[in-house]
C-alpha atoms as a PDB file:
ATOM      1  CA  UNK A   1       0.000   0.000   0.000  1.00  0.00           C
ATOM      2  CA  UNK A   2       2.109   2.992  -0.894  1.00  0.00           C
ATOM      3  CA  UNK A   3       1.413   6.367   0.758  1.00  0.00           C
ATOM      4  CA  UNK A   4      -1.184   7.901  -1.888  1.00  0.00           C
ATOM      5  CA  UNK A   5      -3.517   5.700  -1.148  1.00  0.00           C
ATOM      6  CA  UNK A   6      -3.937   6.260   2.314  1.00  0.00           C
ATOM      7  CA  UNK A   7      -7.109   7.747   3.516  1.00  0.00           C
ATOM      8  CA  UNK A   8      -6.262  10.567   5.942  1.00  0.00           C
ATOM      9  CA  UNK A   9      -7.848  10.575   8.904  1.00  0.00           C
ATOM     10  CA  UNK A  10     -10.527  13.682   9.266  1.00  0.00           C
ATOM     11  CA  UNK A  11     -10.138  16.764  11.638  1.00  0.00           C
ATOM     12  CA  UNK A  12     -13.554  17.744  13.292  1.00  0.00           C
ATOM     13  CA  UNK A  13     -13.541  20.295  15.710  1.00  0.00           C
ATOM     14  CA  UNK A  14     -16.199  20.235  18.273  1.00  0.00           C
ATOM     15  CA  UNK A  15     -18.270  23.022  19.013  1.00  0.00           C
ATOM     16  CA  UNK A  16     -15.235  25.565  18.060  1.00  0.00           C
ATOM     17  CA  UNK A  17     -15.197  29.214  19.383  1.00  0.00           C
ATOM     18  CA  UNK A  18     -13.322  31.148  17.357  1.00  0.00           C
ATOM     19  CA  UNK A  19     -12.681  31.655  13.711  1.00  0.00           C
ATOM     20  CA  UNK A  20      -9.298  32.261  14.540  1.00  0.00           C
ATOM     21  CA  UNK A  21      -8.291  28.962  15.819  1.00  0.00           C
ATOM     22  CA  UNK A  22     -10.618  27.283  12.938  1.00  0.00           C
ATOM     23  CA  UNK A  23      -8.348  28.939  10.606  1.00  0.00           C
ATOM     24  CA  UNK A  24      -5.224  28.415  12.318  1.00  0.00           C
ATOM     25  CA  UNK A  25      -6.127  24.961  12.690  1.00  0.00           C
ATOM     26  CA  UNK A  26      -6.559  24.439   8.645  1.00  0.00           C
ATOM     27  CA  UNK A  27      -3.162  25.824   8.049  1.00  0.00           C
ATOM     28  CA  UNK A  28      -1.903  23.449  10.119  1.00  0.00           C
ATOM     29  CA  UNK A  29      -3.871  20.616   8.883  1.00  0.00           C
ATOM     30  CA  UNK A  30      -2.776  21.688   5.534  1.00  0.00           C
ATOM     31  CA  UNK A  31       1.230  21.912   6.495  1.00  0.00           C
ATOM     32  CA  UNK A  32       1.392  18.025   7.019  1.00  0.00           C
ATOM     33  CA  UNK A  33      -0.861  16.757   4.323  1.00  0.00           C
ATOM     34  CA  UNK A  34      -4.439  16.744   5.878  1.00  0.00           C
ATOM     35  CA  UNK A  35      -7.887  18.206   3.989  1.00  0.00           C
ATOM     36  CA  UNK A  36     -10.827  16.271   5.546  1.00  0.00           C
ATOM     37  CA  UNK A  37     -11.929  19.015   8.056  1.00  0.00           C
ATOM     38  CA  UNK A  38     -15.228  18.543   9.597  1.00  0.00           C
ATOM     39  CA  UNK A  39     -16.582  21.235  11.825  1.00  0.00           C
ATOM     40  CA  UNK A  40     -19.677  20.693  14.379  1.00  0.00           C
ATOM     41  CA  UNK A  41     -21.903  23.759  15.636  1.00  0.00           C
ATOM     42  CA  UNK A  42     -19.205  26.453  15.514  1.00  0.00           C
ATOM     43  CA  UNK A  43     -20.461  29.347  17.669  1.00  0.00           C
ATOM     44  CA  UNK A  44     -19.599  32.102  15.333  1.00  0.00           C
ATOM     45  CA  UNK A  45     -21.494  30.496  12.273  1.00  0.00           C
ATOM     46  CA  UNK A  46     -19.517  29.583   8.998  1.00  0.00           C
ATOM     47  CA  UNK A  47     -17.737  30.803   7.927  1.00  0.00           C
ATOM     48  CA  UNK A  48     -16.191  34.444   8.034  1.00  0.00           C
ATOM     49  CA  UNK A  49     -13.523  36.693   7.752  1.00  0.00           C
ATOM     50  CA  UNK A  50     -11.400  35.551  10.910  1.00  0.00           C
ATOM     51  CA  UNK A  51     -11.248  32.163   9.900  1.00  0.00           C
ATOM     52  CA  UNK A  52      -9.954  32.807   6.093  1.00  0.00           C
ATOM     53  CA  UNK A  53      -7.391  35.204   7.313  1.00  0.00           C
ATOM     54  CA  UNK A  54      -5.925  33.147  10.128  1.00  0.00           C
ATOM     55  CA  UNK A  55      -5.978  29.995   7.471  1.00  0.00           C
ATOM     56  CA  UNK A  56      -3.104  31.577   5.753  1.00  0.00           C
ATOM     57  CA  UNK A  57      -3.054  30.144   2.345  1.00  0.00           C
ATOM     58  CA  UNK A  58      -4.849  27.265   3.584  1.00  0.00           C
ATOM     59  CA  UNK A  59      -8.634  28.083   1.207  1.00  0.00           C
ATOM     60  CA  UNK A  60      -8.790  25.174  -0.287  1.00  0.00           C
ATOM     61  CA  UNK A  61      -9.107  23.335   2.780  1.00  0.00           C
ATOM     62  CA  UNK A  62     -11.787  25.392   4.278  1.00  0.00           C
ATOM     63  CA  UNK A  63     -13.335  25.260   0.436  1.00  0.00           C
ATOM     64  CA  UNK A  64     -14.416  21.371   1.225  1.00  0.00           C
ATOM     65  CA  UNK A  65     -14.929  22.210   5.353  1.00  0.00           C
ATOM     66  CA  UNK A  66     -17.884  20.161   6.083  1.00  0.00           C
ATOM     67  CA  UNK A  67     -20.304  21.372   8.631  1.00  0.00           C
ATOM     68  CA  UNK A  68     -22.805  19.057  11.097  1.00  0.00           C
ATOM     69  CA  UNK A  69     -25.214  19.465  13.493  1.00  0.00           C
ATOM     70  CA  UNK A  70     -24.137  16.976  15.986  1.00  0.00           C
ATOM     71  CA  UNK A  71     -21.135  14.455  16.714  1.00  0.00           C
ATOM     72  CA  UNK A  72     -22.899  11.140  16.184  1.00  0.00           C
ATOM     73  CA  UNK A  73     -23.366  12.468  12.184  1.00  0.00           C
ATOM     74  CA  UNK A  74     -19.747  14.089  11.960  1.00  0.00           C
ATOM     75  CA  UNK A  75     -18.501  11.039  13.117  1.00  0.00           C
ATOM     76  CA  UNK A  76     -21.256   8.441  11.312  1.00  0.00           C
ATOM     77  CA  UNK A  77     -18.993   7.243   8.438  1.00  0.00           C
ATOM     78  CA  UNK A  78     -15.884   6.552  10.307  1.00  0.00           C
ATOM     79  CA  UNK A  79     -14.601   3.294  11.419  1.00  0.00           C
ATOM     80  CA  UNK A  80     -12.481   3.943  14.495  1.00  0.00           C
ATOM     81  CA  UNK A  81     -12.802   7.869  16.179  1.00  0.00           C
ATOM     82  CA  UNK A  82     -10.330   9.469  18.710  1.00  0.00           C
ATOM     83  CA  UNK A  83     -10.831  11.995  20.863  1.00  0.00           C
ATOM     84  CA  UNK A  84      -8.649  14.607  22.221  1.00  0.00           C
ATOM     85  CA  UNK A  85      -8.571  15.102  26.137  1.00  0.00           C
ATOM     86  CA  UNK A  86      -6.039  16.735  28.416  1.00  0.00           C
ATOM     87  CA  UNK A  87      -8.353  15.682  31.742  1.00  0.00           C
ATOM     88  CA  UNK A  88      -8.942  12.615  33.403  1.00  0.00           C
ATOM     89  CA  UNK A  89     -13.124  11.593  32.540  1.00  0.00           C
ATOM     90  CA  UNK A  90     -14.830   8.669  34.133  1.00  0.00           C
ATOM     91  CA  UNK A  91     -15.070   6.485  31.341  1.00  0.00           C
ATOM     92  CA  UNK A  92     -12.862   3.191  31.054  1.00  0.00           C
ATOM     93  CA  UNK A  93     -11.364   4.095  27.344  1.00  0.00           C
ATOM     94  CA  UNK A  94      -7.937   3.275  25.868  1.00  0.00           C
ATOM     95  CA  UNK A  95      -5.959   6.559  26.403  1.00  0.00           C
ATOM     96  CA  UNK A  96      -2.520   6.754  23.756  1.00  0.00           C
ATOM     97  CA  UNK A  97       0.053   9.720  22.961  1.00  0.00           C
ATOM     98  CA  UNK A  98      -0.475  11.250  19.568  1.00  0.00           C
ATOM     99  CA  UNK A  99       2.275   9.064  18.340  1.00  0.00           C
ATOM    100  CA  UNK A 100       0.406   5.839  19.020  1.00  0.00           C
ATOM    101  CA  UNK A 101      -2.995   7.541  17.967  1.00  0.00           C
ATOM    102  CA  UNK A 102      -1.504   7.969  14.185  1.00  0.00           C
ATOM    103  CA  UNK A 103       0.675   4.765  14.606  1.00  0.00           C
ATOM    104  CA  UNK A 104      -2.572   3.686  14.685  1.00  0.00           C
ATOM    105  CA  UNK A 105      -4.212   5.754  12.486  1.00  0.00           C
ATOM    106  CA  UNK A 106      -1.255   5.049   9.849  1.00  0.00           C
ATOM    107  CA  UNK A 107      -2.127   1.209   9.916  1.00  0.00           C
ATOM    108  CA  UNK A 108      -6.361   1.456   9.982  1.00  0.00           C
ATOM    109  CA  UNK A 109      -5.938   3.756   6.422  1.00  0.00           C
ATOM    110  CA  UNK A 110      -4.302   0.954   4.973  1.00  0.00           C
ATOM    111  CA  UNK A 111      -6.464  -0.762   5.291  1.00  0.00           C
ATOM    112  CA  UNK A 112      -9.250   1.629   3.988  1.00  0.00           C
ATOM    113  CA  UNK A 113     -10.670   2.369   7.133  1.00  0.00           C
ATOM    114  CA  UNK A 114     -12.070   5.624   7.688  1.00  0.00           C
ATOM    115  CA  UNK A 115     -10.318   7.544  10.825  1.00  0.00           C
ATOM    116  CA  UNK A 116     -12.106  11.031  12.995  1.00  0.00           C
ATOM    117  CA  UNK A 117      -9.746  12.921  15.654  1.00  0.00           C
ATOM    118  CA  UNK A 118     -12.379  14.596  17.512  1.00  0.00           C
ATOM    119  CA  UNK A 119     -11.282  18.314  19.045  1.00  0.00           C
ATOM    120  CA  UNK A 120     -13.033  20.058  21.848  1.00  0.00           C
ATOM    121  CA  UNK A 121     -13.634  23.484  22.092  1.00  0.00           C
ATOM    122  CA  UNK A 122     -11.423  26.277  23.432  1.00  0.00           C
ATOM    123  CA  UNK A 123     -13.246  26.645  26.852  1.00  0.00           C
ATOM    124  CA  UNK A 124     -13.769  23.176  28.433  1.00  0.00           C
ATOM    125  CA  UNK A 125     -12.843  20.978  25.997  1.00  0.00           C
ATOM    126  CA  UNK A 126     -14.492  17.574  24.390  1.00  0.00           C
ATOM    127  CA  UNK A 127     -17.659  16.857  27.508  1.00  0.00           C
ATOM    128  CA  UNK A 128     -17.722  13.059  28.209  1.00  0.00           C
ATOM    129  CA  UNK A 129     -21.107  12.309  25.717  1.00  0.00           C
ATOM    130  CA  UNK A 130     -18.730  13.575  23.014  1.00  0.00           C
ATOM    131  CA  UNK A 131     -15.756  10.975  24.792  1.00  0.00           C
ATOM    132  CA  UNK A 132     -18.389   8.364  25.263  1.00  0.00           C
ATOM    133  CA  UNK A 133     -18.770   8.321  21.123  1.00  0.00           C
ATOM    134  CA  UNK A 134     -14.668   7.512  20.805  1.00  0.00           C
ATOM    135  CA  UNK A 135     -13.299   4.289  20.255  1.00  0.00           C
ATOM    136  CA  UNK A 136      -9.870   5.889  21.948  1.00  0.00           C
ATOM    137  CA  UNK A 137      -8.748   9.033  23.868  1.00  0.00           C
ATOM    138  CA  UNK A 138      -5.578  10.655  22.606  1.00  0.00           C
ATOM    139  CA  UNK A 139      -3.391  12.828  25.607  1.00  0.00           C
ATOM    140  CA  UNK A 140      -0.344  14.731  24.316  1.00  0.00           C
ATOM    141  CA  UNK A 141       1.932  14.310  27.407  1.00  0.00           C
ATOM    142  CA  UNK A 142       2.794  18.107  29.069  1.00  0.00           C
ATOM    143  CA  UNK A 143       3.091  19.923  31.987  1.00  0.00           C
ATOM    144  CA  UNK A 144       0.623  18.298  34.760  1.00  0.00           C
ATOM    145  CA  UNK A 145      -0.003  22.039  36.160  1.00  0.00           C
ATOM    146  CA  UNK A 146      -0.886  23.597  32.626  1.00  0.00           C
ATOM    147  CA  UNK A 147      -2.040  20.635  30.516  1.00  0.00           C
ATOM    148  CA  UNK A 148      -4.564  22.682  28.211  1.00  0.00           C
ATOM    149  CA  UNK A 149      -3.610  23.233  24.625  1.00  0.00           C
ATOM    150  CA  UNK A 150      -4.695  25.575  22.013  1.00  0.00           C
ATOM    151  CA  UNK A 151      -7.502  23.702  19.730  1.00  0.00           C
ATOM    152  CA  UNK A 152      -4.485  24.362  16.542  1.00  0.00           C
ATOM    153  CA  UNK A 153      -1.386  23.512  18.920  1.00  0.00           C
ATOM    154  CA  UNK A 154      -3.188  20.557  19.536  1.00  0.00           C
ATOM    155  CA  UNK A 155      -3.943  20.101  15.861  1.00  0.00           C
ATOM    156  CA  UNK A 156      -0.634  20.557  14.983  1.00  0.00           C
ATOM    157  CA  UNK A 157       0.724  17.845  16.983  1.00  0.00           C
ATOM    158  CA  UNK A 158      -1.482  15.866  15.947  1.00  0.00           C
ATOM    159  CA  UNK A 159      -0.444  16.474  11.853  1.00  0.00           C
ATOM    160  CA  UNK A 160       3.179  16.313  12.775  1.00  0.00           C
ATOM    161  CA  UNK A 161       2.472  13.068  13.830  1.00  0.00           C
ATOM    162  CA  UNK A 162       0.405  11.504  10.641  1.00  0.00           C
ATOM    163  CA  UNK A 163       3.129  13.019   8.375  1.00  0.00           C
ATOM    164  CA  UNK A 164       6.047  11.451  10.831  1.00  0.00           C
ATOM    165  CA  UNK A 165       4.221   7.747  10.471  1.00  0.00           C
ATOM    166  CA  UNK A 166       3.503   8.002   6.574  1.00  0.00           C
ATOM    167  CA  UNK A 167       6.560  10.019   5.127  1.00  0.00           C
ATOM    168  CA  UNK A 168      10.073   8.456   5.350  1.00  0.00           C
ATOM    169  CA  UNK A 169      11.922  11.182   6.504  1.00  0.00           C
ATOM    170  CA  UNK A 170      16.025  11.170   7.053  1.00  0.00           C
ATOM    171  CA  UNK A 171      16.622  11.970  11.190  1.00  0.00           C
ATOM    172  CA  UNK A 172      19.398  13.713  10.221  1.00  0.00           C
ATOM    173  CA  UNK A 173      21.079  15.373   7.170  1.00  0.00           C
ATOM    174  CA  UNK A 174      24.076  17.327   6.776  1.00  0.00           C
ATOM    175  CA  UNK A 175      23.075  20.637   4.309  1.00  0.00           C
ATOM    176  CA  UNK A 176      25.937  21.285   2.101  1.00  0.00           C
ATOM    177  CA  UNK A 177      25.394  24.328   0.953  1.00  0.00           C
ATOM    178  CA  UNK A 178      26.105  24.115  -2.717  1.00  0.00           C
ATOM    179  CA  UNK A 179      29.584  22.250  -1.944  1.00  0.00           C
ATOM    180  CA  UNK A 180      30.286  18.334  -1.854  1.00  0.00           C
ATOM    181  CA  UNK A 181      32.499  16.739   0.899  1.00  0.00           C
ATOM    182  CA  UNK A 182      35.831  16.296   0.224  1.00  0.00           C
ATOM    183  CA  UNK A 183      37.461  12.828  -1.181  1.00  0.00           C
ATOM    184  CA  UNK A 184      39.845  11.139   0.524  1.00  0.00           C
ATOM    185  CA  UNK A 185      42.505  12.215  -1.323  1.00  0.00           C
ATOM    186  CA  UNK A 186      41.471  15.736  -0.979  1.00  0.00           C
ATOM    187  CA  UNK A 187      41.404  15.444   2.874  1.00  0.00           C
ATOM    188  CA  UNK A 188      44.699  13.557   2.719  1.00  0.00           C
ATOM    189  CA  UNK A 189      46.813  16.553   0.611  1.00  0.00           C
ATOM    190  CA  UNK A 190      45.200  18.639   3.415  1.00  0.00           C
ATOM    191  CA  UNK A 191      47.079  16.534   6.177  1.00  0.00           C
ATOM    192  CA  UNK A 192      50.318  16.595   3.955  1.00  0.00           C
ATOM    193  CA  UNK A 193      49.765  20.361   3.926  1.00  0.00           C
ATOM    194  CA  UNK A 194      49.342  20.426   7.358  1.00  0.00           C
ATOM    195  CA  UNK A 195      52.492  18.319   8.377  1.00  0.00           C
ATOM    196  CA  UNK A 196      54.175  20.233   5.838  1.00  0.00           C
ATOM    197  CA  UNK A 197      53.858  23.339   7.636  1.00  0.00           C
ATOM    198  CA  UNK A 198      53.838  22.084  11.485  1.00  0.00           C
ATOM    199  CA  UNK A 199      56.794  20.608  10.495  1.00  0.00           C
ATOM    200  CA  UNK A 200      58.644  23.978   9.306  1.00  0.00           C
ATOM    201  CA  UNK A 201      57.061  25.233  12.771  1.00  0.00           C
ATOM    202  CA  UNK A 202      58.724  22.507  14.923  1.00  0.00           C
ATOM    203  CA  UNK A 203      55.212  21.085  16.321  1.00  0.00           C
ATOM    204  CA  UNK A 204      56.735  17.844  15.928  1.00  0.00           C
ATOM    205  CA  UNK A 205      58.737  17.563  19.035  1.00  0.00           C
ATOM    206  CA  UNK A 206      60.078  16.011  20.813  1.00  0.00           C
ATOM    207  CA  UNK A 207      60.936  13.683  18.008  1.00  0.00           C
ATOM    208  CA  UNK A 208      60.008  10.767  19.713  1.00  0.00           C
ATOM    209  CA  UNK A 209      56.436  11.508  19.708  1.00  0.00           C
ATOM    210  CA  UNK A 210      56.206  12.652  16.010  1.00  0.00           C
ATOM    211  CA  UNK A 211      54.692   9.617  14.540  1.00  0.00           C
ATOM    212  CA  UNK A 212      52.320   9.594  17.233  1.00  0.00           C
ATOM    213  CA  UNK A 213      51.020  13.130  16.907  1.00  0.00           C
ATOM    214  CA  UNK A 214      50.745  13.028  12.987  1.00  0.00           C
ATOM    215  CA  UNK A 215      48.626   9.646  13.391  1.00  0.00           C
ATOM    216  CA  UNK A 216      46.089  11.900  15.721  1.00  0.00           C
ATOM    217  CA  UNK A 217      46.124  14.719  12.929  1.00  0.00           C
ATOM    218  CA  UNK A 218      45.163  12.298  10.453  1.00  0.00           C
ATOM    219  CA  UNK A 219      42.453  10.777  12.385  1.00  0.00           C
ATOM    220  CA  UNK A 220      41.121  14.427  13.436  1.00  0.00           C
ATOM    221  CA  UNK A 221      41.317  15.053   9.332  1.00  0.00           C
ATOM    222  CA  UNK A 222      39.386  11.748   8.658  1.00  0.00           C
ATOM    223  CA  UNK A 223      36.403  12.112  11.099  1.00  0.00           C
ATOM    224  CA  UNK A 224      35.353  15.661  10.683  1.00  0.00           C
ATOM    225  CA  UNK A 225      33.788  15.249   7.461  1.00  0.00           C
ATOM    226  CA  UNK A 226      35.098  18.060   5.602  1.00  0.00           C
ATOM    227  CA  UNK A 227      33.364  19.775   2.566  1.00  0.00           C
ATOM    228  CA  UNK A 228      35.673  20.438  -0.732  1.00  0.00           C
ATOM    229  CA  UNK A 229      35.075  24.319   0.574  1.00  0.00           C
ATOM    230  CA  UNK A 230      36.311  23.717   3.493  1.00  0.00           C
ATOM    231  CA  UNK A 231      39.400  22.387   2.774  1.00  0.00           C
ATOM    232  CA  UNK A 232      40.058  24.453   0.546  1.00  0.00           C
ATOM    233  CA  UNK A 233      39.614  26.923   3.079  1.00  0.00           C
ATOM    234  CA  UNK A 234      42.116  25.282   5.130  1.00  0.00           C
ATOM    235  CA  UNK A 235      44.863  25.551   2.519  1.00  0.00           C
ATOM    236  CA  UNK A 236      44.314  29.129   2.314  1.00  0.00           C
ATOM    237  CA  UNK A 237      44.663  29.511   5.440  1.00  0.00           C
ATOM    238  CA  UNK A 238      47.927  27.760   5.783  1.00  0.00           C
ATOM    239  CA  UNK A 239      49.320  29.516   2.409  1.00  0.00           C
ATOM    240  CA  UNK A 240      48.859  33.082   3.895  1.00  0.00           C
ATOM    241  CA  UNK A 241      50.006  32.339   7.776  1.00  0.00           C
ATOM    242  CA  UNK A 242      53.368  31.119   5.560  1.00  0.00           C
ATOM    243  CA  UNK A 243      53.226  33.905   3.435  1.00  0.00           C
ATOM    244  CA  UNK A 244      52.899  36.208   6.238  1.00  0.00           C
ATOM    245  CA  UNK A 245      55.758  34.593   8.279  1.00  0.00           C
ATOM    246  CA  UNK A 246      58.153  34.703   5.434  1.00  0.00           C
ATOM    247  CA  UNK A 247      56.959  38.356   4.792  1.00  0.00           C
ATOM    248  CA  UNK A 248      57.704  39.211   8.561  1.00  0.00           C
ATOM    249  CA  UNK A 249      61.301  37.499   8.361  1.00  0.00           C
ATOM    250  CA  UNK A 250      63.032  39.228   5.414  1.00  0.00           C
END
């Protein structure tokens, strides 16, 4: 099942206060990849001006927006339905982190199954009937003494998460900048260069411990991971503290 064919799971805020977090919401919906907003009774009516301009570039998304009356329909054509909670609720549910939510989410849309993440409003939250309608509760872990997130912080976390369990992403990349790393023979004629002008210097010493030292240099060459630039930074370098030297001794 490649990543295309996923169905993404839908957004649908609950009962939402103000345009401004609708919109803000949408953009970031829209930043990881995710267009099936639903909205439920939003107080302010839909839509208007506070929404659009908080969404940011993000139209298209509030374009399709579908509004309901109620949960139950919102929620009548999905398959498995989370809801977001920062509080402890009398209910016995199974309560993940986002990751697991979309973990799970990730492996239900292969399988064609429709998935809802339902999102309280601003004041109190989701109330337990809306819980009580959720196959799962979803708690970002945070600070104990200020648990309550914004309806599109909470949204965002929420996207970051989807897009981190259906996009293989590199952990960690080096940007180069419009240069290549050096070859090893590059990185090499810099160490030559190097010894070359220690030696002149009379690092070396005592004599002893010459082989030793230049065996360290080499190794300090080898696992920085130079870029062509910056070697050829490094000679440049070296070529004017000579120059310089020789200037200063005639």
């Amino acid at each position: 099942m490649t990543k295309t064919s996923l169905i993404t799971p839908s957004f649908i805020l609950v009962r939402p206060q103000m345009g401004e977090n609708i919109g803000a919401a949408a953009r970031a919906m829209l930043n990881f990849g995710l267009e099936h907003m639903r909205i439920v009774e939003p107080r302010d009516g839909w839509s208007n001006s506070k929404v659009v301009a908080m969404a940011s570039g993000a139209g298209r998304l509030l374009d399709n927006a579908r509004l309901f009356c109620d949960v139950q329909t919102a929620i009548a054509d999905c398959d498995f339905v989370f809801a977001t909670t920062a509080r402890g609720r009398e209910l016995v549910k199974l309560v993940v982190t986002p990751e697991r939510a979309m973990e799970m989410a990730r492996a239900l849309a292969a399988e064609r199954k429709r998935v809802g993440v339902l999102f309280g409003p601003e004041r109190a939250g989701l109330e337990n009937e809306d819980l009580a309608l959720a196959n799962a509760i979803i708690t970002v872990p945070s600070n104990p003494d200020f648990p309550s997130l914004n309806l599109a912080q909470c949204a965002l976390i929420m996207g970051y998460e989807w897009k981190r369990q259906t996009a293989l992403t590199t952990p960690e990349i080096m940007g180069l900048a419009r240069t290549k790393f050096a070859s090893r023979v590059d990185v090499e004629k810099l160490g030559d260069h190097f010894e070359e002008r220690l030696e002149a210097a009379g690092f070396f010493f005592p004599p002893d411990k010459a082989k030793v030292m230049k065996l360290n240099l080499r190794n300090m060459w080898a696992r920085l991971g130079l870029t062509q630039a910056e070697v050829q930074t490094f000679h440049g370098m070296l070529r004017q503290i000579a120059f310089m030297l020789k200037k200063q001794g005639e």
